[in-house]
Protein backbone atom coordinates (compact mmCIF):
# COMPACT_ATOMS: atom_id res chain seq x y z
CA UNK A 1 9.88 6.23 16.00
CA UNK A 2 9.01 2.73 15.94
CA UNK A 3 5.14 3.02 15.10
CA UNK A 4 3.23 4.58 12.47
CA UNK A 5 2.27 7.70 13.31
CA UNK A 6 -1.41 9.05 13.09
CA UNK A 7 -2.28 10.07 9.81
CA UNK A 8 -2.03 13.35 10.29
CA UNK A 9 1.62 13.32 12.11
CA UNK A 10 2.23 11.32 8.51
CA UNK A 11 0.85 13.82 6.60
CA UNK A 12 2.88 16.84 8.09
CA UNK A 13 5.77 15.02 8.35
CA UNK A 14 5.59 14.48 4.21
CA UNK A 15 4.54 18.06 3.67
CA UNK A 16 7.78 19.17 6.17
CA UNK A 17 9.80 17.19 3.84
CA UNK A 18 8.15 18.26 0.47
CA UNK A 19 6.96 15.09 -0.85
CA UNK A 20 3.55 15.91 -1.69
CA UNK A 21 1.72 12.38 -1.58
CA UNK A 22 -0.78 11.10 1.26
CA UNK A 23 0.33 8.54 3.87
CA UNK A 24 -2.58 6.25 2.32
CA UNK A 25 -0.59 6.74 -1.08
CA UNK A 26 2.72 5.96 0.20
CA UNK A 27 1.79 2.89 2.14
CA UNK A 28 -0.52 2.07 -1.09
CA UNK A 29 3.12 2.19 -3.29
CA UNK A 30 5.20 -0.10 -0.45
CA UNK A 31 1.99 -2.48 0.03
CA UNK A 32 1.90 -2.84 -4.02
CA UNK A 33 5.75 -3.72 -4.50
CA UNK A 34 5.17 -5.90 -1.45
CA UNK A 35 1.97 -7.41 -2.79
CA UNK A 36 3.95 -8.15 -6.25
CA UNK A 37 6.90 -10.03 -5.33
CA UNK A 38 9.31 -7.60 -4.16
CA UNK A 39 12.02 -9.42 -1.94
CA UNK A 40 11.19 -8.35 1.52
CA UNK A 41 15.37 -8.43 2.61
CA UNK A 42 15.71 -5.71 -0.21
CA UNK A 43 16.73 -2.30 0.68
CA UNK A 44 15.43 -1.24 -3.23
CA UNK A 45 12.30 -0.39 -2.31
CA UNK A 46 13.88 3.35 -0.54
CA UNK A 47 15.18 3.64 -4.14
CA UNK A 48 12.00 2.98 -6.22
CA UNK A 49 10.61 5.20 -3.69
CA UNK A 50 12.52 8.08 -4.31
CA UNK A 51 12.27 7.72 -7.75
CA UNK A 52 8.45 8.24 -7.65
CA UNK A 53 8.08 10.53 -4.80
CA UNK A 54 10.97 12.78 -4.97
CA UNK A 55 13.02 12.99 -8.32
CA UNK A 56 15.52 10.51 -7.37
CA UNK A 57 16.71 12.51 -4.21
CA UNK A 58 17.58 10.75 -0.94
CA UNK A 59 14.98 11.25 1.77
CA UNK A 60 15.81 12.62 5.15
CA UNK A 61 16.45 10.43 8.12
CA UNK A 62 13.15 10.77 9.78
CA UNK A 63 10.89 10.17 5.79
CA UNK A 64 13.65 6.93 5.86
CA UNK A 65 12.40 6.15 9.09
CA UNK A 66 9.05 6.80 8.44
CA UNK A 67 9.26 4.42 5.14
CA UNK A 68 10.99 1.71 6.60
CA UNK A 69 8.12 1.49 9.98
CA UNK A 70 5.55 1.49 6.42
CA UNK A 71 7.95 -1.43 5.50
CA UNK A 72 8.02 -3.60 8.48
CA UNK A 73 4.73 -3.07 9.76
CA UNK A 74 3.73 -4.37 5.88
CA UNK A 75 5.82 -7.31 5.83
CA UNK A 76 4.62 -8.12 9.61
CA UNK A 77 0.89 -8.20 8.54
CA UNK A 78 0.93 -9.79 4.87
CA UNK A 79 2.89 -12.33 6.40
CA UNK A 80 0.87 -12.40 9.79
CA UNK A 81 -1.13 -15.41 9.96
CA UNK A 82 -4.60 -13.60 11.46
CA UNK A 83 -4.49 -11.55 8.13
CA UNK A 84 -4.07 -8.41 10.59
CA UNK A 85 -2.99 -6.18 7.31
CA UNK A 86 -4.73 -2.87 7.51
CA UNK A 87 -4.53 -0.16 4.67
CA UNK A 88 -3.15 2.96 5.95
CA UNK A 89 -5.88 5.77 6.08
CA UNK A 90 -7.66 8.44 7.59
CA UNK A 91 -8.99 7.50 10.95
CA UNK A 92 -12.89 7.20 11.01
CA UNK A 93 -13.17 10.36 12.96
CA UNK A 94 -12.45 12.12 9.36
CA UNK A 95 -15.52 12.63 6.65
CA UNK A 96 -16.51 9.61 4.62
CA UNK A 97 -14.99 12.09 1.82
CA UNK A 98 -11.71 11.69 3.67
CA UNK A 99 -11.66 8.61 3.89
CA UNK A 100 -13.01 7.64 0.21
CA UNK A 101 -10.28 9.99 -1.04
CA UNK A 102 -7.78 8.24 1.23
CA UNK A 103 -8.45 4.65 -0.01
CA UNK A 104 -8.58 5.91 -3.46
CA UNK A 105 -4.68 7.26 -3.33
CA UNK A 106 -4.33 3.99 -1.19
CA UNK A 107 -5.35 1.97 -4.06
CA UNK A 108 -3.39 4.19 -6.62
CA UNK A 109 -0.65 3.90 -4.85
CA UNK A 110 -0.70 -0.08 -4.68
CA UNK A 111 -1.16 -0.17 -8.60
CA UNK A 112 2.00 2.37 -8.97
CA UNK A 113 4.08 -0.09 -6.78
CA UNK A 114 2.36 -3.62 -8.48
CA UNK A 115 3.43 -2.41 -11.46
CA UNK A 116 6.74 -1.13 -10.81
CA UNK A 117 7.61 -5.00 -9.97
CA UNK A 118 4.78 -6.50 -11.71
CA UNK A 119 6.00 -6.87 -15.75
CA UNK A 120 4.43 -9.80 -16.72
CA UNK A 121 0.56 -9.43 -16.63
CA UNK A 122 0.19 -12.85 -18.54
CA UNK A 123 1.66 -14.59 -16.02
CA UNK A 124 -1.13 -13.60 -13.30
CA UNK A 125 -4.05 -15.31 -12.26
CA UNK A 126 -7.24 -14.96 -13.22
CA UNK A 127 -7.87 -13.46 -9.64
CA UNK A 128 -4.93 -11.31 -9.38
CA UNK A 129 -6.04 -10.12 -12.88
CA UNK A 130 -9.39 -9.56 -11.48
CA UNK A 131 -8.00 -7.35 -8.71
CA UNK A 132 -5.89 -5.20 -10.72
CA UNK A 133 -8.88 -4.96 -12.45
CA UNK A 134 -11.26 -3.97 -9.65
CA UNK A 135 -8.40 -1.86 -8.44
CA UNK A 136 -8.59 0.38 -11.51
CA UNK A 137 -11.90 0.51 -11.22
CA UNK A 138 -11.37 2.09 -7.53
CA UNK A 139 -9.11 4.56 -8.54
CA UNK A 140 -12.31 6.35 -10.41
CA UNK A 141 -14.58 5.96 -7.60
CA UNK A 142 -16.85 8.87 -6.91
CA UNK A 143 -15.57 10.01 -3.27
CA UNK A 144 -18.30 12.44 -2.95
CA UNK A 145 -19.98 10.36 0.26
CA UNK A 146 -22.64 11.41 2.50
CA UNK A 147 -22.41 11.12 5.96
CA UNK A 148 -24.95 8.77 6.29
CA UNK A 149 -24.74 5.19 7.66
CA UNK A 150 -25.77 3.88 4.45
CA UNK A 151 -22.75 5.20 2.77
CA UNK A 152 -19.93 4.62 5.91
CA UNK A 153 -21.27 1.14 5.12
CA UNK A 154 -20.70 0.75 1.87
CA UNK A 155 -17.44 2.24 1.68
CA UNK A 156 -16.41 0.18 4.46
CA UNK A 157 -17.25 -2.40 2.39
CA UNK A 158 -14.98 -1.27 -0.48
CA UNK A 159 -11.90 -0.81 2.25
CA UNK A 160 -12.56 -4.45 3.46
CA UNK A 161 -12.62 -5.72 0.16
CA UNK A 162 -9.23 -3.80 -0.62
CA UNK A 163 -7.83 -4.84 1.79
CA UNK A 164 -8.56 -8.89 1.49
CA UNK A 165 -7.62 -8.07 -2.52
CA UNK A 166 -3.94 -7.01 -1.08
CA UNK A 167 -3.58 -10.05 0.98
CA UNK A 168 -4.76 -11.98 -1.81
CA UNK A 169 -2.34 -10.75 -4.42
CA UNK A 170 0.34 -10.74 -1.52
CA UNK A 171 -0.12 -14.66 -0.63
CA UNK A 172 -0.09 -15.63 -4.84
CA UNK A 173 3.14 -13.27 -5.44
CA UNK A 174 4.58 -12.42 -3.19
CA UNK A 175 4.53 -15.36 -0.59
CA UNK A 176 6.05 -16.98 -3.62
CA UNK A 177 8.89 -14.80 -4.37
CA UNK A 178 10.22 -14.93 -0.75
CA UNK A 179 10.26 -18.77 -1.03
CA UNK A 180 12.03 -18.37 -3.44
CA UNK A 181 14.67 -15.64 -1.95
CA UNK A 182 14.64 -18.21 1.17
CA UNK A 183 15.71 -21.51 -1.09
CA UNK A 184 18.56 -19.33 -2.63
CA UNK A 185 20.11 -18.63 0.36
CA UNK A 186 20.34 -22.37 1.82
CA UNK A 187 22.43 -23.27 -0.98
């Protein structure tokens, strides 16, 4: 397993292993500690993870391996220079309900894993303070979409906007704390 699966080979696979969270959650939670400065050499984040998801119990090989594609494929995009970084979430064949529900664990899950990292709230921009804030705002959105074009267009317009927030929040902190990591080590 080298890719992500589809969602729903994500979301069976979790079930199968009893952690009862979405994909769009999990990769929300590894995207947040990302996002916040989390050193991207660190094997902690399989730890914080099983402290939120599962009680504090190892995972299996194959939720490991699953975590750890989540991982890379994170790290590739935030640090890809196209800004390729794409939330994990139900495919658009799903309802819009699907897929408002999905980037509202999505965006829970980033806050649970900014703030696992994240102490110091003074410290962050104006912006980054602004997307937290946005981002809490999100959590409470009303997923109850129709399927009309009107509304696949507006909450396409909240994923995009997500999405750019992440980047944005990745490229202040956490571009910065790898630079960091990176000068340590030549010394």
């Amino acid at each position: 397993m080298n890719e992500l699966p589809d969602y729903q080979q994500a979301q069976l696979l979790l079930e199968k292993n009893e952690i009862f969270v979405t994909p769009s959650e999990a990769h929300g939670v590894i995207s947040g500690l990302l996002a916040c400065g989390l050193s991207i050499e660190a094997k902690e984040y399989l730890g914080l993870l099983s402290d939120v998801f599962n009680d504090g119990q190892a995972f299996s090989h194959d939720l490991k391996e699953f975590f750890a594609i989540i991982y890379k494929q994170v790290v590739e995009s935030f640090n890809n220079e196209e800004f390729q970084f794409d939330l994990f979430l139900p495919s658009d064949d799903e309802t819009l309900v699907d897929q408002a529900n999905g980037l509202v664990s999505w965006v829970a899950g980033f806050m649970l894993g900014f703030g696992l990292k994240q102490k110091d709230y003074g410290k962050l921009s104006a912006d980054v303070k602004e997307v937290i804030s946005d981002f809490s705002e999100i959590t409470r959105l009303d997923t109850m979409f129709d399927e009309t074009e009107e509304d696949s267009q507006a909450l396409h317009e909240v994923i995009e906007y997500v999405r750019v927030s992440a980047l944005l929040c990745f490229a202040e902190l956490g571009k910065e704390q790898n630079t960091q990591s990176t000068k340590k080590t030549l010394h």
